[in-house]
N, C-alpha and C. Protein backbone atom coordinates (compact mmCIF):
# COMPACT_ATOMS: atom_id res chain seq x y z
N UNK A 1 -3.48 16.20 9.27
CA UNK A 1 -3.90 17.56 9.12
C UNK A 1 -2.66 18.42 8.88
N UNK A 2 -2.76 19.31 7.96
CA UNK A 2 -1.26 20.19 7.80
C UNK A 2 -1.58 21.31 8.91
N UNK A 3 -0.48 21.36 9.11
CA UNK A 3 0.00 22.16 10.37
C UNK A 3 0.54 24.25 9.61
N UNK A 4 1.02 23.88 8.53
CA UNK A 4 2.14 25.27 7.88
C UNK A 4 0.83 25.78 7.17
N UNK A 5 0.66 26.53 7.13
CA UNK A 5 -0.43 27.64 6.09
C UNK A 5 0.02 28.33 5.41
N UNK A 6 1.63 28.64 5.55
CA UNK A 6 2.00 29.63 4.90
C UNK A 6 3.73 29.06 4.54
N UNK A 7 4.72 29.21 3.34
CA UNK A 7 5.45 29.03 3.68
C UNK A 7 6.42 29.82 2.40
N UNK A 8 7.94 29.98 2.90
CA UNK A 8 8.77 31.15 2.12
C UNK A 8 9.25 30.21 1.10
N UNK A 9 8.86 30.74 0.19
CA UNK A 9 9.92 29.83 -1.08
C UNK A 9 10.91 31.30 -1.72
N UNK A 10 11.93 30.53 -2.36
CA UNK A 10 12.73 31.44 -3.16
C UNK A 10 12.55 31.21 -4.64
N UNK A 11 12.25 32.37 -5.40
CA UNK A 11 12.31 32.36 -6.88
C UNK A 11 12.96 32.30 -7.38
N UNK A 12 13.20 31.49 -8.58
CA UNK A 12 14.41 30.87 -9.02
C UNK A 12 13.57 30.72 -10.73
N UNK A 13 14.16 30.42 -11.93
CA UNK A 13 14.06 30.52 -13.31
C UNK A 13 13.29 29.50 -13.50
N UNK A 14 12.93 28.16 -12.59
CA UNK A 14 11.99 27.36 -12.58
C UNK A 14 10.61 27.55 -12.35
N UNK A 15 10.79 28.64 -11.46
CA UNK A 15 9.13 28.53 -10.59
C UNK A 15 8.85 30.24 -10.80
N UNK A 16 9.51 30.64 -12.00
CA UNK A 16 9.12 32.30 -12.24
C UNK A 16 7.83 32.35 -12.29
N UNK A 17 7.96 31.40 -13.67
CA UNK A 17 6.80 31.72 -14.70
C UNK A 17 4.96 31.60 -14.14
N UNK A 18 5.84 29.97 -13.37
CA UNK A 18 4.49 30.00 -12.32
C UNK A 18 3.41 31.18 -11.63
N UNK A 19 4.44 31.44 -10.27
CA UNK A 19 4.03 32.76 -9.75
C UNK A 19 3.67 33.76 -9.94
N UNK A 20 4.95 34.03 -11.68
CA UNK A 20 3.68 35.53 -12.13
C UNK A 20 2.80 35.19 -12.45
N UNK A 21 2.15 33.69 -13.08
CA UNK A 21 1.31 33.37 -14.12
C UNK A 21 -0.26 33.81 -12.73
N UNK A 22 0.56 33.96 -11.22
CA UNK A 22 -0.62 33.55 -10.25
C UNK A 22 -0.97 35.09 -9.80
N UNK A 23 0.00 36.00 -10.58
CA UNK A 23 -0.74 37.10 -10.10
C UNK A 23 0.63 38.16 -9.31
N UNK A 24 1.75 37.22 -8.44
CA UNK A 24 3.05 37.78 -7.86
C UNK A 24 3.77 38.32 -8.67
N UNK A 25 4.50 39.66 -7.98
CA UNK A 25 5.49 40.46 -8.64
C UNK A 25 6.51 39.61 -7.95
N UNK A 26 7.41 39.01 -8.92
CA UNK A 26 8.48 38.15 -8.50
C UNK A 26 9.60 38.55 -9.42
N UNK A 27 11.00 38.30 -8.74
CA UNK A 27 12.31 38.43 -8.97
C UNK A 27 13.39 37.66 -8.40
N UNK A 28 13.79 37.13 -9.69
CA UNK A 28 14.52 35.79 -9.30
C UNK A 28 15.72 36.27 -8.35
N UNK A 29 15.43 35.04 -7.31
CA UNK A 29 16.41 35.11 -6.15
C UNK A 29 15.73 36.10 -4.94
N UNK A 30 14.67 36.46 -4.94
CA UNK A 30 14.40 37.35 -3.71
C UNK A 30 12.93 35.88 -3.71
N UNK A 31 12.20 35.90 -2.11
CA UNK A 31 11.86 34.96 -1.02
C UNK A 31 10.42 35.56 -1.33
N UNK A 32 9.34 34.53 -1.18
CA UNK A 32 7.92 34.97 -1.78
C UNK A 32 7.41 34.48 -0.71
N UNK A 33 6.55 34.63 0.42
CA UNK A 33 5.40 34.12 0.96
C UNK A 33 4.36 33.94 0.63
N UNK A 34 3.74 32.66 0.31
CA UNK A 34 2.43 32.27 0.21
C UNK A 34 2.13 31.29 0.82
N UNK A 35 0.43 31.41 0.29
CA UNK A 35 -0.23 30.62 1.23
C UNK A 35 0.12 28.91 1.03
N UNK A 36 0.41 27.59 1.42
CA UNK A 36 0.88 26.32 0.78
C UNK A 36 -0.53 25.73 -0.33
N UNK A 37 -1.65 26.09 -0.16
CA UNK A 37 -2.17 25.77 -1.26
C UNK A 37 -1.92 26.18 -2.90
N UNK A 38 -0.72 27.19 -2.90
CA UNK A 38 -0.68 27.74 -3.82
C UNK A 38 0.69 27.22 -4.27
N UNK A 39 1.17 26.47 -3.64
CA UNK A 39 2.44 25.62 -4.03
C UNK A 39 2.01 24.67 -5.10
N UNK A 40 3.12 24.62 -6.35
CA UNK A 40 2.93 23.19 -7.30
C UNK A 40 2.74 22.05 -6.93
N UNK A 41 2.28 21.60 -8.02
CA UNK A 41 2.36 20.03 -7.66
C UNK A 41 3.74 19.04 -7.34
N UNK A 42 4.51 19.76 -7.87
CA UNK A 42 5.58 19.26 -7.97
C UNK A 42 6.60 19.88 -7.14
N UNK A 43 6.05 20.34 -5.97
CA UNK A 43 7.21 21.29 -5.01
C UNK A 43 7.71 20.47 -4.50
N UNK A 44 9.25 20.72 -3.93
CA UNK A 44 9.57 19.80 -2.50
C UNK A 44 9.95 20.42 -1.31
N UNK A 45 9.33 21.49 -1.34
CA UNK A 45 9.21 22.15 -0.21
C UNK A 45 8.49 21.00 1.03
N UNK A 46 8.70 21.24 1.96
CA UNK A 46 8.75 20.77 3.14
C UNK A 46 7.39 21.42 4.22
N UNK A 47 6.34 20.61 4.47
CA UNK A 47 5.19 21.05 5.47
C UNK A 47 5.33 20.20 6.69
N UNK A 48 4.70 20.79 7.47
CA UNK A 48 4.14 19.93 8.93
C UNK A 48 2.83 19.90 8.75
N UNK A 49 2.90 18.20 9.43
CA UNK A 49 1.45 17.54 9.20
C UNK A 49 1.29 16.52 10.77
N UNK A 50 0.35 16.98 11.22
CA UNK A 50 -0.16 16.22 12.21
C UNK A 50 -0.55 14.78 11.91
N UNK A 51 -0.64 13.63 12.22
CA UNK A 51 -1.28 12.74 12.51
C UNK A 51 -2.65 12.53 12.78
N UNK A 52 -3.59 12.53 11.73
CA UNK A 52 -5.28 12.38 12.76
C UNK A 52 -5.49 11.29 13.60
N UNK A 53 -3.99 9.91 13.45
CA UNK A 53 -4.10 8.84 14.29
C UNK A 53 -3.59 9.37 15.75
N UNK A 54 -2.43 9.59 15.61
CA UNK A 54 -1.41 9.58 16.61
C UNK A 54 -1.25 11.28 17.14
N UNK A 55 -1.45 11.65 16.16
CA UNK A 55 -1.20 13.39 17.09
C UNK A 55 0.59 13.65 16.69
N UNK A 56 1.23 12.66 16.02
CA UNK A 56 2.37 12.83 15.96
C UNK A 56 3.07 14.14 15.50
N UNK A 57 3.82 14.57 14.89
CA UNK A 57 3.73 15.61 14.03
C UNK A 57 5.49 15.79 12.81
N UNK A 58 5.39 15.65 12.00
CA UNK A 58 6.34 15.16 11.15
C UNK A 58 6.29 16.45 9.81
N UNK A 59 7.35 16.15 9.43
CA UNK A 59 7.42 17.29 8.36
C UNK A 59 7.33 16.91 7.28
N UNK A 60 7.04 16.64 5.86
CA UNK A 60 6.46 15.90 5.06
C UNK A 60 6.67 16.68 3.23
N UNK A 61 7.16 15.84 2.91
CA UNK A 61 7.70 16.82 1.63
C UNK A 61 6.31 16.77 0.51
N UNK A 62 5.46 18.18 -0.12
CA UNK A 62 4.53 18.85 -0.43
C UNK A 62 3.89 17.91 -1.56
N UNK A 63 5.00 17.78 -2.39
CA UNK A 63 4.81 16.35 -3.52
C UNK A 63 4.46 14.80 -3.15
N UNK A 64 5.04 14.81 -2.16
CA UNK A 64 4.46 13.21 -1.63
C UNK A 64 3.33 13.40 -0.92
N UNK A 65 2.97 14.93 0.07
CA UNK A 65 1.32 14.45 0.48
C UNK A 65 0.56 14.64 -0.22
N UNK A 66 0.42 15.32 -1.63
CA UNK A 66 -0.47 15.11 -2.73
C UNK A 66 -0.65 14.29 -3.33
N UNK A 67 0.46 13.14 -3.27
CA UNK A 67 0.84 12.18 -4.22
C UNK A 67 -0.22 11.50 -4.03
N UNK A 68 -0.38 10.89 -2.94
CA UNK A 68 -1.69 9.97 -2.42
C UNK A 68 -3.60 10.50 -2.60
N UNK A 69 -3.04 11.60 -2.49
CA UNK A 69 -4.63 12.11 -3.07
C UNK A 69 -5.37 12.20 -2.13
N UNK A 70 -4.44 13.24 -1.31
CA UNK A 70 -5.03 13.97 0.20
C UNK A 70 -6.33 14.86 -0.31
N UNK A 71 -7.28 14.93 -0.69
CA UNK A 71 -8.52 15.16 -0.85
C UNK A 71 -9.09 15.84 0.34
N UNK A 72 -9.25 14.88 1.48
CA UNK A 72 -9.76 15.57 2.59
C UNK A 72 -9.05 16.00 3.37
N UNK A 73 -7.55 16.68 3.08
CA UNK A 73 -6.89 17.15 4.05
C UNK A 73 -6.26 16.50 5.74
N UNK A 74 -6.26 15.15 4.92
CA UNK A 74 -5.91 13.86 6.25
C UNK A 74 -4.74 13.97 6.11
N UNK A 75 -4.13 13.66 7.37
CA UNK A 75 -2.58 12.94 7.11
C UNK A 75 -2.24 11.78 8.26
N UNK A 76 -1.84 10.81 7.83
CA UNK A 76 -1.76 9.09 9.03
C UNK A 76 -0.42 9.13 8.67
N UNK A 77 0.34 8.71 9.52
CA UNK A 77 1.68 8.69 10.26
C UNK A 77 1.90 6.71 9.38
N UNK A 78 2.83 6.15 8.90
CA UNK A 78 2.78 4.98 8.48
C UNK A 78 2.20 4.01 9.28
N UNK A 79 2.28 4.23 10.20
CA UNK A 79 2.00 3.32 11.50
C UNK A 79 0.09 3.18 11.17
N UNK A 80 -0.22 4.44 11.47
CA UNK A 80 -1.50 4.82 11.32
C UNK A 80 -2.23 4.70 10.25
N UNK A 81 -1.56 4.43 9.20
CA UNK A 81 -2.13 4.49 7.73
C UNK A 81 -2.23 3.10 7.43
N UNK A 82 -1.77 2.05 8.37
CA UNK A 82 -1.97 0.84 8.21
C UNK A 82 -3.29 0.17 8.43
N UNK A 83 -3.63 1.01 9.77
CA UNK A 83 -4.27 0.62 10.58
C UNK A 83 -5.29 1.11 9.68
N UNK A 84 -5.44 2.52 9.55
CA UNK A 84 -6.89 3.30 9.00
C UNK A 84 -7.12 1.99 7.67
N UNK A 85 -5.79 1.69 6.67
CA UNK A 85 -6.43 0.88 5.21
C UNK A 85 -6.57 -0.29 5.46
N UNK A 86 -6.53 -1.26 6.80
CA UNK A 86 -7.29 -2.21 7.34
C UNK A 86 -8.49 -1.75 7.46
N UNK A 87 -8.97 -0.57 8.32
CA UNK A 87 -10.72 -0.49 8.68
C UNK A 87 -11.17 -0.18 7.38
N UNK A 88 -10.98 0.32 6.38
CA UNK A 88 -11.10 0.67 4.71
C UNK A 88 -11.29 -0.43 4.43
N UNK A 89 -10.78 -1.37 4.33
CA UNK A 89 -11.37 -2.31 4.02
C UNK A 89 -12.02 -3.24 4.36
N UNK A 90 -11.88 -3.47 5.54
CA UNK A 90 -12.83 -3.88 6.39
C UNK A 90 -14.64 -3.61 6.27
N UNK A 91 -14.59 -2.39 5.96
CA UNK A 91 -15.62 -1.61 5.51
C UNK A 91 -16.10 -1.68 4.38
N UNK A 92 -15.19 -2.00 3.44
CA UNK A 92 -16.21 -1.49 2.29
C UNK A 92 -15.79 -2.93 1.33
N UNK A 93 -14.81 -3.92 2.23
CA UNK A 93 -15.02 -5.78 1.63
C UNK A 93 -14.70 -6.72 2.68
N UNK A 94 -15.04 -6.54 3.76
CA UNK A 94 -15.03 -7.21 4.22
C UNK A 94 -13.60 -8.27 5.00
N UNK A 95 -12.25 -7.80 4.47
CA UNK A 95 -10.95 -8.21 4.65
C UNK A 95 -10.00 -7.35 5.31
N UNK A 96 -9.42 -7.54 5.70
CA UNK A 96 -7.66 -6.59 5.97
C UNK A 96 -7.06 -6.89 4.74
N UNK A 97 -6.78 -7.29 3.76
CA UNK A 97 -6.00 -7.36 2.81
C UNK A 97 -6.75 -7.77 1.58
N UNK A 98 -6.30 -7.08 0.18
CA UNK A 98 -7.10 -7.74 -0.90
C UNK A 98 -7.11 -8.79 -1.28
N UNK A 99 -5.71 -9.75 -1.25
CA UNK A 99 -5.83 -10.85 -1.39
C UNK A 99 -6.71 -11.84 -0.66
N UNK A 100 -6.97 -11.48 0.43
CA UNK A 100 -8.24 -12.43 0.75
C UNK A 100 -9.31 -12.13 0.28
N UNK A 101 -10.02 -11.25 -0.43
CA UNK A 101 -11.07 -11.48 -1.32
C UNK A 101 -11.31 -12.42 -2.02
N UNK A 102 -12.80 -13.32 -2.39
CA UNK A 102 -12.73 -14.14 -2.98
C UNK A 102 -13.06 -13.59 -4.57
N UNK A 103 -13.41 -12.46 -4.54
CA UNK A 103 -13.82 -11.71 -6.05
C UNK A 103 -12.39 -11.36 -6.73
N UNK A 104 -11.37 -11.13 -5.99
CA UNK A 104 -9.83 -10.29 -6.45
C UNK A 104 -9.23 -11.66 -6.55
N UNK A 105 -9.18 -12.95 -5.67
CA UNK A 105 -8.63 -14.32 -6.14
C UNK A 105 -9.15 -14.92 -7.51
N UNK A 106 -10.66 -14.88 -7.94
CA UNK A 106 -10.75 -15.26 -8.74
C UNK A 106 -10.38 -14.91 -9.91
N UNK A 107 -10.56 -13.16 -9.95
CA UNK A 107 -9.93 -12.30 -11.02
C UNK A 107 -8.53 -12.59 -11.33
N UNK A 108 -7.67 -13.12 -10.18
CA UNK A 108 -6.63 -13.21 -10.79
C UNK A 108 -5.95 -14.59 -11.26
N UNK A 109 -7.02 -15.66 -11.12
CA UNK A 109 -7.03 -17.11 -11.39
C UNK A 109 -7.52 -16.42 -12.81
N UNK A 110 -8.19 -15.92 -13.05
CA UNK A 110 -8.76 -15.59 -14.68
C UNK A 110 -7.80 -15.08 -15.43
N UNK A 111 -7.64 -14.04 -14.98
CA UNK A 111 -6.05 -13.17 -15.66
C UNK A 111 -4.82 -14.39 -15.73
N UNK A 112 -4.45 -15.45 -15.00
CA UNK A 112 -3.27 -16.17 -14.79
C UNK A 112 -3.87 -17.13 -16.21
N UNK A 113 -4.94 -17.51 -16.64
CA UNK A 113 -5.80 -18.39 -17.00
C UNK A 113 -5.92 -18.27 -18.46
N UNK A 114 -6.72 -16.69 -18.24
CA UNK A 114 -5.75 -15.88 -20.04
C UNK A 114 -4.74 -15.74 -20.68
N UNK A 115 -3.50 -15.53 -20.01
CA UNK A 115 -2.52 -15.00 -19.79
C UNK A 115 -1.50 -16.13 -20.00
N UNK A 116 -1.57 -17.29 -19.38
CA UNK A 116 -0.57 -18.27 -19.06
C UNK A 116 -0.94 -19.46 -19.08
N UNK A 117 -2.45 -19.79 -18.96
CA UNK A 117 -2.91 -21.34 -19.62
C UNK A 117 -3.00 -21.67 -18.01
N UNK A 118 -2.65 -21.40 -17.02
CA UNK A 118 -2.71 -22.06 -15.72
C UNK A 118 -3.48 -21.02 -14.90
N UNK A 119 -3.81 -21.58 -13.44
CA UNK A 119 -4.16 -20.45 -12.65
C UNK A 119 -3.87 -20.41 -10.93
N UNK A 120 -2.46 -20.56 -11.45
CA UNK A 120 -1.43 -20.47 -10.34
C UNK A 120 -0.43 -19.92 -11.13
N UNK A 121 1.08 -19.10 -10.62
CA UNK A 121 1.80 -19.31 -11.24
C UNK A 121 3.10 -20.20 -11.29
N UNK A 122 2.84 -20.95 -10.13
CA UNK A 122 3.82 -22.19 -9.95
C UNK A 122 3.46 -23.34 -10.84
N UNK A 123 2.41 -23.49 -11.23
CA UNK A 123 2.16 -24.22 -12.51
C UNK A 123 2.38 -24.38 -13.69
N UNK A 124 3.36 -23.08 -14.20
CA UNK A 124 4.06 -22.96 -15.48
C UNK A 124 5.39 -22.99 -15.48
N UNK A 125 5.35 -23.83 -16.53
CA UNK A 125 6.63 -24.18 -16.99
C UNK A 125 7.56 -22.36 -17.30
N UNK A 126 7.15 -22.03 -18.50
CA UNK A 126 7.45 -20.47 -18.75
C UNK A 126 8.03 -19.67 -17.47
N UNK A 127 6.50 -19.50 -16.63
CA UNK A 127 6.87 -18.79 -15.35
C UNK A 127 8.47 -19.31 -14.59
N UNK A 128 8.31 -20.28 -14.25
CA UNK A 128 9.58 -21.27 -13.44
C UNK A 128 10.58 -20.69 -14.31
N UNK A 129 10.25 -21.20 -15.53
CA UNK A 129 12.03 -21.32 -16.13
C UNK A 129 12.75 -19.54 -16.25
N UNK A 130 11.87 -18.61 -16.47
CA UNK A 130 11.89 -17.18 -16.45
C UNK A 130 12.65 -16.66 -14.70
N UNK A 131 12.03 -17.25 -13.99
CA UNK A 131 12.11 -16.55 -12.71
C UNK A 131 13.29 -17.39 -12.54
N UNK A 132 13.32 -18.54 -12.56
CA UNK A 132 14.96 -19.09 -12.46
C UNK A 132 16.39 -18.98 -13.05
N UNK A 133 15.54 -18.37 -14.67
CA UNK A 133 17.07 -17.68 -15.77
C UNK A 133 17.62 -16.41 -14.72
N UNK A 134 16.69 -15.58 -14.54
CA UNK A 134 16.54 -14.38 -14.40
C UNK A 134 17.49 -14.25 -12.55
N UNK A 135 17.06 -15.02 -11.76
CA UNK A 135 17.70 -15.38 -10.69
C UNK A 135 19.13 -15.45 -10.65
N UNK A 136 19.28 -16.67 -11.94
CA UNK A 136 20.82 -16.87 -12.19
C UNK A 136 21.52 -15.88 -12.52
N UNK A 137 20.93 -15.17 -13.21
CA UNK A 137 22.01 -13.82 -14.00
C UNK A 137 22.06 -13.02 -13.10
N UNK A 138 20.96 -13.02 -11.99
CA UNK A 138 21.31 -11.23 -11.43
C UNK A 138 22.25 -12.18 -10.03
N UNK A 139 22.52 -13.30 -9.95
CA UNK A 139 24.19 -13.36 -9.21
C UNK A 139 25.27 -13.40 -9.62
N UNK A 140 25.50 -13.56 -11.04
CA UNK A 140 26.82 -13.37 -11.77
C UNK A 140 26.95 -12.41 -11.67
């Protein structure tokens, strides 16, 4: 849950055009208060965000909690976000992890199958000799 509702940014030749475009009498280099929904997508301004797991409370830069596609205004602490995309899936296939699906294994025995003639990738010659060139060079 975000915690800041409101926060001071400074205007600067980047984020003019924005702000007037939103309606603010702005002047570069003087401090604007608004509300944080009205921040870019691309801010790195800095919010507080509670934990709906833990109650924790952490400060969280504006671009990365959109990044994920905070929709419902959640925020899980890493710890917590593990846990919640275990019951996620748990829920809606039946696993803690996708790879144990038997629908996402087969898809990718198909894709390996199209793709590479095998459906493993320890079974190719190509694969092996690639991952082993590639090994060698990045220790020289």
């Amino acid at each position: 849950m975000i915690l800041t509702r409101e926060i001071s940014i400074k205007i600067n030749e980047t984020n003019y055009s924005y702000y007037e475009e939103l309606g603010y009498e702005v002047v570069i280099g003087e401090k604007l208060i608004i509300p944080i929904e009205l921040l870019s997508t691309g801010s790195h301004q800095k919010i507080s965000c509670k934990c709906d797991g833990c109650d924790i409370i952490k400060d969280v830069i504006f671009k990365n909690y959109i990044k994920y596609g905070n929709k419902w205004g959640q925020y899980y602490c890493r710890k917590c976000s593990e846990i919640k995309r275990k019951k996620s899936l748990n829920l809606n296939y039946g696993v803690d992890y996708p790879i144990q699906s038997k629908e996402i294994k087969k898809r990718i025995e198909k894709t390996m199958l199209e793709k590479w003639g095998v459906d493993n990738p320890s079974k190719s010659r190509e694969i092996i000799s690639n991952k082993s060139h590639s090994s060698i060079n990045s220790k020289s």
